[in-house]
PDB file of N, CA and C in Angstrom:
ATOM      1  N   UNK A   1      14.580   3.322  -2.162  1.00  0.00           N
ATOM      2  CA  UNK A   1      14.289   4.037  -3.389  1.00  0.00           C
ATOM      3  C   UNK A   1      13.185   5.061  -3.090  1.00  0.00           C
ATOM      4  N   UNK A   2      13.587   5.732  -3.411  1.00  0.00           N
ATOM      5  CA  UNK A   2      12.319   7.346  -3.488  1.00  0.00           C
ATOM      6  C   UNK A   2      11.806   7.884  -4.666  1.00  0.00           C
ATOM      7  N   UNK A   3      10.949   8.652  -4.798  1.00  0.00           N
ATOM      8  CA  UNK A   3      10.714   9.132  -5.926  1.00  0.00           C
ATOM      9  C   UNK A   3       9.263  10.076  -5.803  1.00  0.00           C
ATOM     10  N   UNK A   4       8.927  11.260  -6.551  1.00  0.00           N
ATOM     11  CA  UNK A   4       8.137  12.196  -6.002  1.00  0.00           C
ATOM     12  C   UNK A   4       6.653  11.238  -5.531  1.00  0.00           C
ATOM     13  N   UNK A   5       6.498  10.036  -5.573  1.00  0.00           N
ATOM     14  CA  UNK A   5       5.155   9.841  -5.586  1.00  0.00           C
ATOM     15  C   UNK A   5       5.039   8.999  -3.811  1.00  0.00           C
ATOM     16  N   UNK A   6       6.385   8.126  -4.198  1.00  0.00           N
ATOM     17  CA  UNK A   6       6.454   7.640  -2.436  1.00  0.00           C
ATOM     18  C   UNK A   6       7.757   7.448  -2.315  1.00  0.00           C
ATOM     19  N   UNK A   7       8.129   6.653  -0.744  1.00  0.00           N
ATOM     20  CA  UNK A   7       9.281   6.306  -0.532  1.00  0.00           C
ATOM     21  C   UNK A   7       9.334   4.531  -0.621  1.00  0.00           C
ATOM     22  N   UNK A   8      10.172   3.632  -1.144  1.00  0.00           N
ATOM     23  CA  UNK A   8      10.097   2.123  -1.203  1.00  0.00           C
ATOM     24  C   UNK A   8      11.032   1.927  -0.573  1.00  0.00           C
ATOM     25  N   UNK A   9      10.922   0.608   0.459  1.00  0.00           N
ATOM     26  CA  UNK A   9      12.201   0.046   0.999  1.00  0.00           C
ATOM     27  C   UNK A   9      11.867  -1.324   1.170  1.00  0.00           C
ATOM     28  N   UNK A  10      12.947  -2.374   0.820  1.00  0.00           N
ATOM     29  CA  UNK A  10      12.752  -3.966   1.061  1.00  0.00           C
ATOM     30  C   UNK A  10      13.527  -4.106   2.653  1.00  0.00           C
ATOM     31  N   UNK A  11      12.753  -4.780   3.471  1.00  0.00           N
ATOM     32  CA  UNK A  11      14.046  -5.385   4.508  1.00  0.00           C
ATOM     33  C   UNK A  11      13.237  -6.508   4.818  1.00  0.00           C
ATOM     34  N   UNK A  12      14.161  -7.764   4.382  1.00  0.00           N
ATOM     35  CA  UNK A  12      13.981  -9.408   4.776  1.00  0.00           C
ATOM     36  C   UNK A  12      12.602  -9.664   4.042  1.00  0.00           C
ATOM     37  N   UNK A  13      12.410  -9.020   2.853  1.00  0.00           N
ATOM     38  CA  UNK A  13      11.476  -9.692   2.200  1.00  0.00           C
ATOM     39  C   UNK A  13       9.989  -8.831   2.232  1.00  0.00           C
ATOM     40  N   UNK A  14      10.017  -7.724   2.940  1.00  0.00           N
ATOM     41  CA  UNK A  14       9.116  -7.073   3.272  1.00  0.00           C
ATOM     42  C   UNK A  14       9.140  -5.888   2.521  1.00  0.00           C
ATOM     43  N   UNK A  15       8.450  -5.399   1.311  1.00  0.00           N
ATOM     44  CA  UNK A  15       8.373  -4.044   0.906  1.00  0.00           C
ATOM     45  C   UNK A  15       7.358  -3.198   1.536  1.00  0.00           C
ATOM     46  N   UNK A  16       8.191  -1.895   1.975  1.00  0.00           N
ATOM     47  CA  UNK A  16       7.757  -1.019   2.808  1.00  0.00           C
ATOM     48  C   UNK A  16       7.268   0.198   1.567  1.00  0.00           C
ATOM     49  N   UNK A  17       5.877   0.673   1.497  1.00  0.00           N
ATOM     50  CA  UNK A  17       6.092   1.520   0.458  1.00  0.00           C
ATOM     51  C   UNK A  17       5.329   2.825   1.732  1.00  0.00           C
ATOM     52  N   UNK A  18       5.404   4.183   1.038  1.00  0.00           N
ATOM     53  CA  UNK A  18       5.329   5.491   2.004  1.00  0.00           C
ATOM     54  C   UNK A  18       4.620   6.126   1.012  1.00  0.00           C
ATOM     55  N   UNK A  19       3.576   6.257   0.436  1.00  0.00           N
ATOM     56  CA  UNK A  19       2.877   7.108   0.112  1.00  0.00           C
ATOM     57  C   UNK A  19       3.078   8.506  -0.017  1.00  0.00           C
ATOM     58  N   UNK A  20       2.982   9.046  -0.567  1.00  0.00           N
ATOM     59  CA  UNK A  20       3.006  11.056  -0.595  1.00  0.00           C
ATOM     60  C   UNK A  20       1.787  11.370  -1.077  1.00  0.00           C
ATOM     61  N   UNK A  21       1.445  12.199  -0.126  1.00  0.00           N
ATOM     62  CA  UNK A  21       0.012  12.867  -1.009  1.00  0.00           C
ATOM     63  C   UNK A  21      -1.345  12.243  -1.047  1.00  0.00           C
ATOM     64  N   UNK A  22      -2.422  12.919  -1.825  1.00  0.00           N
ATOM     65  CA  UNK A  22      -3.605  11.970  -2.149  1.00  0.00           C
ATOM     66  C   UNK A  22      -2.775  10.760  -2.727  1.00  0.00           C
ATOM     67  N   UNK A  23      -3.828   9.792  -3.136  1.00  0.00           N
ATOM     68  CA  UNK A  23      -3.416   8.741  -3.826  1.00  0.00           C
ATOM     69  C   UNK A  23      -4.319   8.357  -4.711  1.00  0.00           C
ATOM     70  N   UNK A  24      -4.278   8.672  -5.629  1.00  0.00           N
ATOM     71  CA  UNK A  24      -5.687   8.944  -6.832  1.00  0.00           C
ATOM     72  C   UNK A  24      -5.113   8.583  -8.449  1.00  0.00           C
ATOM     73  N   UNK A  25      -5.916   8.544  -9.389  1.00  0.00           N
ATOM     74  CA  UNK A  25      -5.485   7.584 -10.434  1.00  0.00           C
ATOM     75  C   UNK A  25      -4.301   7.859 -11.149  1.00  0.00           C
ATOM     76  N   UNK A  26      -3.061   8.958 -11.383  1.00  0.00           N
ATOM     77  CA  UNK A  26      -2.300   9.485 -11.644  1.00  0.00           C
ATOM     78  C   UNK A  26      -1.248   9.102 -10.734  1.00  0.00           C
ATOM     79  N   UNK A  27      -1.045   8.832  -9.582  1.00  0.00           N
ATOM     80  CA  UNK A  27      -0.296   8.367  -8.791  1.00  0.00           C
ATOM     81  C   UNK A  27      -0.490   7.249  -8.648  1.00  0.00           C
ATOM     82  N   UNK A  28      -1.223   6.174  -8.922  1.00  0.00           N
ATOM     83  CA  UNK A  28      -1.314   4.994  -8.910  1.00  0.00           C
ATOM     84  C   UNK A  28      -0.637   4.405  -9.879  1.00  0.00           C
ATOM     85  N   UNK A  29      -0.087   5.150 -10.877  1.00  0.00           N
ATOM     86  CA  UNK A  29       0.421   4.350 -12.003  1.00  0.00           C
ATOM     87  C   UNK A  29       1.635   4.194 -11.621  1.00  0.00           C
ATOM     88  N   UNK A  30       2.214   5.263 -11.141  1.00  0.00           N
ATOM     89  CA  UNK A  30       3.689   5.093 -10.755  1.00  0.00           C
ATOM     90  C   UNK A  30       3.787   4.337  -9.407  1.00  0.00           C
ATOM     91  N   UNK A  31       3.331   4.459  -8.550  1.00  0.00           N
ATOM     92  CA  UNK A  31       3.269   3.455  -7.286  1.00  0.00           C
ATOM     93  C   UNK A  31       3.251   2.162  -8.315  1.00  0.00           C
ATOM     94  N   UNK A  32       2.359   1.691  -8.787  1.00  0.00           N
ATOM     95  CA  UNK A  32       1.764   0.312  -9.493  1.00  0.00           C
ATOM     96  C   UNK A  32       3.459   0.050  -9.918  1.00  0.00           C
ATOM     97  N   UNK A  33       3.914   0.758 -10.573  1.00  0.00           N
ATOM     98  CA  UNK A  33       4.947   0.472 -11.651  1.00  0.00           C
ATOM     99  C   UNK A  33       6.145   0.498 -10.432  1.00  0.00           C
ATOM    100  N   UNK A  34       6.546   1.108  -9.755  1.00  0.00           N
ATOM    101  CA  UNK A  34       7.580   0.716  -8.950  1.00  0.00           C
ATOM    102  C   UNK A  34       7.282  -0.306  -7.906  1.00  0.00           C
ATOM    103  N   UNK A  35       6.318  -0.507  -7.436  1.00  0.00           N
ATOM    104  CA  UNK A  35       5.796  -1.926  -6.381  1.00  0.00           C
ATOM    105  C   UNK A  35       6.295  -3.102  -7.144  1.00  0.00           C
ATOM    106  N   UNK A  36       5.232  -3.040  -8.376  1.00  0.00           N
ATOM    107  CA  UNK A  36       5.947  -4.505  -8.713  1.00  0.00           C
ATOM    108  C   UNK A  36       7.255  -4.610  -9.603  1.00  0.00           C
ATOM    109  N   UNK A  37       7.579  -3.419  -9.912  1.00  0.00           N
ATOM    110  CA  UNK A  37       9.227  -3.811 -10.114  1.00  0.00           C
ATOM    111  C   UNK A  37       9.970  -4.475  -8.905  1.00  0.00           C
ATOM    112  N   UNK A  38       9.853  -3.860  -7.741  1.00  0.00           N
ATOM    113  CA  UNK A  38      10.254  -4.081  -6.406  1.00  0.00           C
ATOM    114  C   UNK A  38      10.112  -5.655  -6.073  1.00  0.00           C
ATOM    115  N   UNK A  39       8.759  -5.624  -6.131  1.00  0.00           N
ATOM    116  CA  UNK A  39       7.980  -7.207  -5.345  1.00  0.00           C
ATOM    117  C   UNK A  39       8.653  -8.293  -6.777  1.00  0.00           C
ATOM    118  N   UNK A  40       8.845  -8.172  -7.740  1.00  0.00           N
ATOM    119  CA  UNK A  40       9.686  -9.359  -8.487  1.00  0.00           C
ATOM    120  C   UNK A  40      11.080  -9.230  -8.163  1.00  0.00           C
ATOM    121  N   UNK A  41      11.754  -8.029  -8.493  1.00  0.00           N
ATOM    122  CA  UNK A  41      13.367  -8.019  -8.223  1.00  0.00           C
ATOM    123  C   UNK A  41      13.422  -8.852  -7.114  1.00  0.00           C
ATOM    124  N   UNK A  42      12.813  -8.316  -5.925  1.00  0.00           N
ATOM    125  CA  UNK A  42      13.518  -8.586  -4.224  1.00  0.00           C
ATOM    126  C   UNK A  42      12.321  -9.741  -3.775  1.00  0.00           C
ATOM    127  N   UNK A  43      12.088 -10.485  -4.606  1.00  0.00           N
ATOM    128  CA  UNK A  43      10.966 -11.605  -4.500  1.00  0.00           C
ATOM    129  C   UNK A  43      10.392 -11.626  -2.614  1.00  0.00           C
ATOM    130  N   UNK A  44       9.482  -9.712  -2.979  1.00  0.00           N
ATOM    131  CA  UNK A  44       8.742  -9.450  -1.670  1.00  0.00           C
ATOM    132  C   UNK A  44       7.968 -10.704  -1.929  1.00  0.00           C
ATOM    133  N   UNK A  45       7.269 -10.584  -0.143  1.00  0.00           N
ATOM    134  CA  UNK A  45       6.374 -11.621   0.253  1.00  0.00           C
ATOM    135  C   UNK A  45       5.644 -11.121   0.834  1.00  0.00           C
ATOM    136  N   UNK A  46       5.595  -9.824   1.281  1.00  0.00           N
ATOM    137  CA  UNK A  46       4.741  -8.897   2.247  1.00  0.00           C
ATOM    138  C   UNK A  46       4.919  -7.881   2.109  1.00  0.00           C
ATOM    139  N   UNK A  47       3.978  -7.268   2.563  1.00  0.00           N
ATOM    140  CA  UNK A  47       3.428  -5.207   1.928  1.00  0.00           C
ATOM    141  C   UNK A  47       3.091  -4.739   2.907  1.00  0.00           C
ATOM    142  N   UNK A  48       3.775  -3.504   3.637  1.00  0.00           N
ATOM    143  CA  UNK A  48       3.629  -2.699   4.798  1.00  0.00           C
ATOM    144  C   UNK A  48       3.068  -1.675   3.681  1.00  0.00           C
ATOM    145  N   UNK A  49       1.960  -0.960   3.897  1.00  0.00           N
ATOM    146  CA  UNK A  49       1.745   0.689   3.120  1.00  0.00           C
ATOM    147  C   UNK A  49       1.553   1.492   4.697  1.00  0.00           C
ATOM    148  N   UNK A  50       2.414   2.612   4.401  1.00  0.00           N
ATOM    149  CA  UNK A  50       2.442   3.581   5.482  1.00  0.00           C
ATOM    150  C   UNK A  50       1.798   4.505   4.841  1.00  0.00           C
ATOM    151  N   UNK A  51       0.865   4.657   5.251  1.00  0.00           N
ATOM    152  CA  UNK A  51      -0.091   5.549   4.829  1.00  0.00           C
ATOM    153  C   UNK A  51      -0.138   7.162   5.727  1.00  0.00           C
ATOM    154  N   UNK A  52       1.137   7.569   6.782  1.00  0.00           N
ATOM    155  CA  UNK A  52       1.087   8.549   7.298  1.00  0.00           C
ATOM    156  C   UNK A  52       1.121   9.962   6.501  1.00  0.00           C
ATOM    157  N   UNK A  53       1.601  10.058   5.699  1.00  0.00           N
ATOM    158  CA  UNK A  53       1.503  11.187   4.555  1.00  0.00           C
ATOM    159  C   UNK A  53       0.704  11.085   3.868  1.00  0.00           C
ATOM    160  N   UNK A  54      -0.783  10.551   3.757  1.00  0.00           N
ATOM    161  CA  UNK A  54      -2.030  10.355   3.111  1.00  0.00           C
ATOM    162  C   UNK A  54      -3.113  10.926   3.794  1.00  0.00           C
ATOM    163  N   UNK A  55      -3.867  11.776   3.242  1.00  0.00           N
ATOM    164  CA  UNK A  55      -5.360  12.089   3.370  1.00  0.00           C
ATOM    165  C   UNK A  55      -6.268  11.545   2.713  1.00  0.00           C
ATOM    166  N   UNK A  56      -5.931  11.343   1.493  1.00  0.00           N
ATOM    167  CA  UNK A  56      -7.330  10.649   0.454  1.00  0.00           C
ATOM    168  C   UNK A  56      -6.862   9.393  -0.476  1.00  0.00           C
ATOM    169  N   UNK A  57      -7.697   9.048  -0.569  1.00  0.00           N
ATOM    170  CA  UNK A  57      -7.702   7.645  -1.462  1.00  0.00           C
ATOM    171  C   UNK A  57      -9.254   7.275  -2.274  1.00  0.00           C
ATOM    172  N   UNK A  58      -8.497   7.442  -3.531  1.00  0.00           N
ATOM    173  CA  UNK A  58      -9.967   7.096  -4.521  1.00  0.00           C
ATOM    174  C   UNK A  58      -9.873   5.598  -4.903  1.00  0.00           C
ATOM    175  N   UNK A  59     -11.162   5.510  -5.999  1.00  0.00           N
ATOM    176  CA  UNK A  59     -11.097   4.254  -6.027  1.00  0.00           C
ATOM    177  C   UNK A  59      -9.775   3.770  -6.787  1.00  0.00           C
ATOM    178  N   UNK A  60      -8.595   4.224  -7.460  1.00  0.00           N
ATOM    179  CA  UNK A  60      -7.969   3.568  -8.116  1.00  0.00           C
ATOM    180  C   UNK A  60      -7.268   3.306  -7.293  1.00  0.00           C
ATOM    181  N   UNK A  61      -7.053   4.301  -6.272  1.00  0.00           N
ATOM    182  CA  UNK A  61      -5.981   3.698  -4.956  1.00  0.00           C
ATOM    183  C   UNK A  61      -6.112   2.479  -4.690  1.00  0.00           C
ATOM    184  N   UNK A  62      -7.717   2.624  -4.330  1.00  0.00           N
ATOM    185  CA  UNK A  62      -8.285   0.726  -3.762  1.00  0.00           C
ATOM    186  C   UNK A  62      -7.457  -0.249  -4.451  1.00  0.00           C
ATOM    187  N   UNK A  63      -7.649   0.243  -5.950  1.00  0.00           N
ATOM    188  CA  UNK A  63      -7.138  -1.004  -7.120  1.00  0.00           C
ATOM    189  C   UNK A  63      -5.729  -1.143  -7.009  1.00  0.00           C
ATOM    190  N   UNK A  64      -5.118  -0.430  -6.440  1.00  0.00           N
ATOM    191  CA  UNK A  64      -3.882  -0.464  -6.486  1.00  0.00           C
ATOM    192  C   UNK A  64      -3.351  -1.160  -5.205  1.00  0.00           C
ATOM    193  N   UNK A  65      -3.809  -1.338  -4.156  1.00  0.00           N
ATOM    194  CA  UNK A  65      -3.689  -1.651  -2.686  1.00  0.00           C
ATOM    195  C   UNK A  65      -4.326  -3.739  -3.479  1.00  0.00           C
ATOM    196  N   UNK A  66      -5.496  -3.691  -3.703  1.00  0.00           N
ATOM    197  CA  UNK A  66      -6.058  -5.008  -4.187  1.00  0.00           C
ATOM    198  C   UNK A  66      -5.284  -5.452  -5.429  1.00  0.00           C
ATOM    199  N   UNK A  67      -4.786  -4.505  -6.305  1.00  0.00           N
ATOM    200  CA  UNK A  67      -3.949  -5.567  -6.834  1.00  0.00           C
ATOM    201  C   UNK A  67      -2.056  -5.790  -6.616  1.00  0.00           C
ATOM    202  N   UNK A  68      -1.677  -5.336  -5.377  1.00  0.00           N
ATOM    203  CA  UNK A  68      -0.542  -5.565  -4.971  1.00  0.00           C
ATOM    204  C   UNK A  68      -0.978  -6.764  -4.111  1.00  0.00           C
ATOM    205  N   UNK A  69      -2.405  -6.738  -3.602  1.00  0.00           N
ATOM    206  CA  UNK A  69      -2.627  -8.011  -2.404  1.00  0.00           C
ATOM    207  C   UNK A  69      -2.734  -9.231  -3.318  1.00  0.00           C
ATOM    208  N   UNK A  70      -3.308  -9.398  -4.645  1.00  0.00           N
ATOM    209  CA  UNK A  70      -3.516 -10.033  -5.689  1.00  0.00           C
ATOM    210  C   UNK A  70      -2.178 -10.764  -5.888  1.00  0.00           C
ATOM    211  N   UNK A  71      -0.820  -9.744  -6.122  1.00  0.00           N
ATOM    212  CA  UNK A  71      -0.262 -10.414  -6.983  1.00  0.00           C
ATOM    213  C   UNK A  71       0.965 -11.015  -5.851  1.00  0.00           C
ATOM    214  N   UNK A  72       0.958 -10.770  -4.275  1.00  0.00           N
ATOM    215  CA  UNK A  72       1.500 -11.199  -3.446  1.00  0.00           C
ATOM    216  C   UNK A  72       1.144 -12.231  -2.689  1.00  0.00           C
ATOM    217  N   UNK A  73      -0.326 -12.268  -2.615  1.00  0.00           N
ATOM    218  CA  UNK A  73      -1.166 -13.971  -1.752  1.00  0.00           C
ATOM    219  C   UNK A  73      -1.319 -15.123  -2.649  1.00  0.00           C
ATOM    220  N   UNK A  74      -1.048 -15.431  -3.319  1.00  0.00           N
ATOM    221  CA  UNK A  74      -0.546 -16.518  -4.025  1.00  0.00           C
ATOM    222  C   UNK A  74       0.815 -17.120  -3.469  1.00  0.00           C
ATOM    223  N   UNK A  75       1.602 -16.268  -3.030  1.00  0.00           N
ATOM    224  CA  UNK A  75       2.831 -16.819  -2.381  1.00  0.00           C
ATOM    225  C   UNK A  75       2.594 -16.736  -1.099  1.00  0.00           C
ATOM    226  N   UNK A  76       1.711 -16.962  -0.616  1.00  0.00           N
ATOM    227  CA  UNK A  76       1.335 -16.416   1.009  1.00  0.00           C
ATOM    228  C   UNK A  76       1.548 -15.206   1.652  1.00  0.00           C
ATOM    229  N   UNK A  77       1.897 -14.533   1.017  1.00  0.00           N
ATOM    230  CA  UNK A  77       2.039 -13.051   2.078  1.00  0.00           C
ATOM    231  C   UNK A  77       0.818 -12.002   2.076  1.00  0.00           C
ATOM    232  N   UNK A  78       1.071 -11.116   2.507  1.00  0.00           N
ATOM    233  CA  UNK A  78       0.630 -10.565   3.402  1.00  0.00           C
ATOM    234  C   UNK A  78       0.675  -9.095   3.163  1.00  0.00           C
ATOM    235  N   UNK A  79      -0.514  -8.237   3.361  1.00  0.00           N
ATOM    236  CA  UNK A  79      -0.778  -6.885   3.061  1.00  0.00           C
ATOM    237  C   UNK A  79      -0.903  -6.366   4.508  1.00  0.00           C
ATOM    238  N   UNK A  80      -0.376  -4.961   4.864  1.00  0.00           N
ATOM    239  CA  UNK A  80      -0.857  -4.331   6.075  1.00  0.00           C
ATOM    240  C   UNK A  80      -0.795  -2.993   6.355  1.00  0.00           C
ATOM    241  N   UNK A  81      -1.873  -2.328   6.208  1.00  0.00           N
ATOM    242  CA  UNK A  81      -1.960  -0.720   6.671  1.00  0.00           C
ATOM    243  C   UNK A  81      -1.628  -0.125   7.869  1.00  0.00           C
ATOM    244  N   UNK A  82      -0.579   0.706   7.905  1.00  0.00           N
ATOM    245  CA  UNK A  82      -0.695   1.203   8.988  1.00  0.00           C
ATOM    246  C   UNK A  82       0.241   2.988   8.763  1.00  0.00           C
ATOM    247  N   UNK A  83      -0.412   3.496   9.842  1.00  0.00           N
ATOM    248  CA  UNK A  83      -0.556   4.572  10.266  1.00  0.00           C
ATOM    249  C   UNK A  83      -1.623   5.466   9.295  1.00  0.00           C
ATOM    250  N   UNK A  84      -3.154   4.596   9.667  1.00  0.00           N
ATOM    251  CA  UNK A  84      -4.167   5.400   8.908  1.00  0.00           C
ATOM    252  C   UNK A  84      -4.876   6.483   9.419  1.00  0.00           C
ATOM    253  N   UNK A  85      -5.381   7.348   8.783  1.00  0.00           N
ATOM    254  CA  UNK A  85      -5.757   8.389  10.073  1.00  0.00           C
ATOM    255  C   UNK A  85      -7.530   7.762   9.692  1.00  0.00           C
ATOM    256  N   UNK A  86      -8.149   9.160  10.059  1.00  0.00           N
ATOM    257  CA  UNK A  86      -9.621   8.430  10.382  1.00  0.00           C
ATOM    258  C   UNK A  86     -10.314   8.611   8.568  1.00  0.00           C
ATOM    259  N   UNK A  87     -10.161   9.335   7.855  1.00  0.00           N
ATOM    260  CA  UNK A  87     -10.467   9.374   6.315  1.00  0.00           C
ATOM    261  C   UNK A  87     -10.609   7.832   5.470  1.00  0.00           C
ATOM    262  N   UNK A  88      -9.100   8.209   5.245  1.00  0.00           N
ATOM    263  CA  UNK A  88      -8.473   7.053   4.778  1.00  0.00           C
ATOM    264  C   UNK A  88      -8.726   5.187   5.463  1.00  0.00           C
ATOM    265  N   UNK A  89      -9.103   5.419   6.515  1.00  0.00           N
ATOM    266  CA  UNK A  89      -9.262   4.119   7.651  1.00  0.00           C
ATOM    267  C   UNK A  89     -10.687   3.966   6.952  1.00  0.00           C
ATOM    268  N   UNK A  90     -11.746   4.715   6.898  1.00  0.00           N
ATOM    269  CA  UNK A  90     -12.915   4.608   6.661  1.00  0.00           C
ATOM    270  C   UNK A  90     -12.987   4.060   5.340  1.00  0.00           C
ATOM    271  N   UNK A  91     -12.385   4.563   4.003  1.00  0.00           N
ATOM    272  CA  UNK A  91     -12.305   4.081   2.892  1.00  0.00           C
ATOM    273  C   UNK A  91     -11.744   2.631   2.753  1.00  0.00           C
ATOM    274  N   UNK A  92     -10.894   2.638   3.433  1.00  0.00           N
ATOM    275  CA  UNK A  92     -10.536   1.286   3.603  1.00  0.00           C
ATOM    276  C   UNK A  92     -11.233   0.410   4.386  1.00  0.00           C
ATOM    277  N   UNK A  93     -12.657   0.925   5.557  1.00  0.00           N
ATOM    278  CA  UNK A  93     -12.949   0.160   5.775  1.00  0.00           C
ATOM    279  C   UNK A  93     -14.270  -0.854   4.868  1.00  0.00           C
ATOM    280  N   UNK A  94     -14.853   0.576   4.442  1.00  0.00           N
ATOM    281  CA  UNK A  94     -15.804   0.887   3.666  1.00  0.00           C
ATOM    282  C   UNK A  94     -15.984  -0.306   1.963  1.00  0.00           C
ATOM    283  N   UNK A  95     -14.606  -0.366   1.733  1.00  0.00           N
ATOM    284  CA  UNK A  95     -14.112  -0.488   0.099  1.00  0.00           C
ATOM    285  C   UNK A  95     -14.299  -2.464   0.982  1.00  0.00           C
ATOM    286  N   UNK A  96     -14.219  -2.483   1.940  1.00  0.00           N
ATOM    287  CA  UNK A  96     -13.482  -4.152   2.580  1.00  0.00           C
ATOM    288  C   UNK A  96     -12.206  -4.558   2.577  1.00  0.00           C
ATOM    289  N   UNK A  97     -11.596  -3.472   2.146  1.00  0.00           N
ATOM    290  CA  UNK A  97      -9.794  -3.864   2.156  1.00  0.00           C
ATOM    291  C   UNK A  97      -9.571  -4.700   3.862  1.00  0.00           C
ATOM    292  N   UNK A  98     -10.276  -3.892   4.907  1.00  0.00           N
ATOM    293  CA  UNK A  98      -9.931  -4.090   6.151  1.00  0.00           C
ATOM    294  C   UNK A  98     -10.576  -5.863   6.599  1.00  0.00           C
ATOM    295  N   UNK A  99     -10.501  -6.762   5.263  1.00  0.00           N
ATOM    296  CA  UNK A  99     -11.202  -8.279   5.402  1.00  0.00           C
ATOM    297  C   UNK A  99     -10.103  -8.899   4.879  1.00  0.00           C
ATOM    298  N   UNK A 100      -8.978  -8.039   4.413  1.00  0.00           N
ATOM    299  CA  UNK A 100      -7.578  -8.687   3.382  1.00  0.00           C
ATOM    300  C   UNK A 100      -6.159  -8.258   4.005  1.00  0.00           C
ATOM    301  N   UNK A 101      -6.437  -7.403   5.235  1.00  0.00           N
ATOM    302  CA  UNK A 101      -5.349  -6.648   5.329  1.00  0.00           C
ATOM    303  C   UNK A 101      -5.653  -6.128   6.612  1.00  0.00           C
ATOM    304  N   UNK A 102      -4.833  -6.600   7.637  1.00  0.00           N
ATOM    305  CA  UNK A 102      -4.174  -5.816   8.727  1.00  0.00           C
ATOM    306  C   UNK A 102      -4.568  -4.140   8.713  1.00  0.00           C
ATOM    307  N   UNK A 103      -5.253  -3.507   9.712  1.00  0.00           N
ATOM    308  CA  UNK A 103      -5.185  -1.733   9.741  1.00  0.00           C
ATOM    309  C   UNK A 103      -4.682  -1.088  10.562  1.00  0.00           C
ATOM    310  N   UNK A 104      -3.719  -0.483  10.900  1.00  0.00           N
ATOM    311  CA  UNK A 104      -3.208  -0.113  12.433  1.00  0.00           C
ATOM    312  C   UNK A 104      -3.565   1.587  12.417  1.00  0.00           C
ATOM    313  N   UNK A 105      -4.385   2.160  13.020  1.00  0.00           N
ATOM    314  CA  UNK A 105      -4.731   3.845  13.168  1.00  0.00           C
ATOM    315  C   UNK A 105      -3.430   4.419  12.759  1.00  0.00           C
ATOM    316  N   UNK A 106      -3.287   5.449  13.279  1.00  0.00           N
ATOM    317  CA  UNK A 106      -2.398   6.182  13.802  1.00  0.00           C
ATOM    318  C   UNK A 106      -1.700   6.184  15.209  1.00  0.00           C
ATOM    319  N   UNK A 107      -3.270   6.058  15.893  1.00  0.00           N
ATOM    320  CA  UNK A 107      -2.822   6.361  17.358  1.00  0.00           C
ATOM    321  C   UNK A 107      -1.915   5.066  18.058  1.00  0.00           C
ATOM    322  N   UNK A 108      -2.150   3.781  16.769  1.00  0.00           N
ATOM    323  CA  UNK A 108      -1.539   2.846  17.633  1.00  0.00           C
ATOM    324  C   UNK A 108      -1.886   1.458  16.687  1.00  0.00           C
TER     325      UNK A 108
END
């Protein structure tokens, strides 16, 4: 599923979401609103965010990253960033997301 804000994909239980753009409080609503349509339909258990088409992230982003980790670790799964560049890596390291969640750079 696509849509101007990101790209979503389930495989084996894993929702893959793709970001577009900043990710700031206007885009968080619609990410918010298609994640967890997604994560109940296809009873995800784990959250890849590809963050390669991202430069910025405010705080609602945070809220939006913490409450997809919220409403998925109760069932045991699992949050994980990857392809962050150095901005975005910092905010995330900064905010403590990187104490809840897997970070993989870019470079690797």
């Amino acid at each position: 599923m696509e849509n101007a804000s990101a790209k979503y994909e389930v495989k084996r239980g894993v929702l893959y979401i793709c970001p577009k753009g900043d990710i700031d409080h206007e885009k968080t609503v619609k990410l918010r609103e298609c994640a967890d349509r997604m994560i109940d339909e296809w009873k995800v258990n784990s959250i890849v965010l590809d963050f390669r088409e991202v430069d910025f992230i405010d705080s609602a982003g945070i809220g939006f990253v913490m409450g997809r980790y919220r409403k998925i670790c109760h069932s045991g799964g699992r949050i994980k960033a990857v392809n962050v560049g150095p901005y975005v890596g910092r905010i995330l390291k900064y905010s403590g997301l990187h104490q809840i969640m897997e970070i993989e750079d870019k470079e690797g």
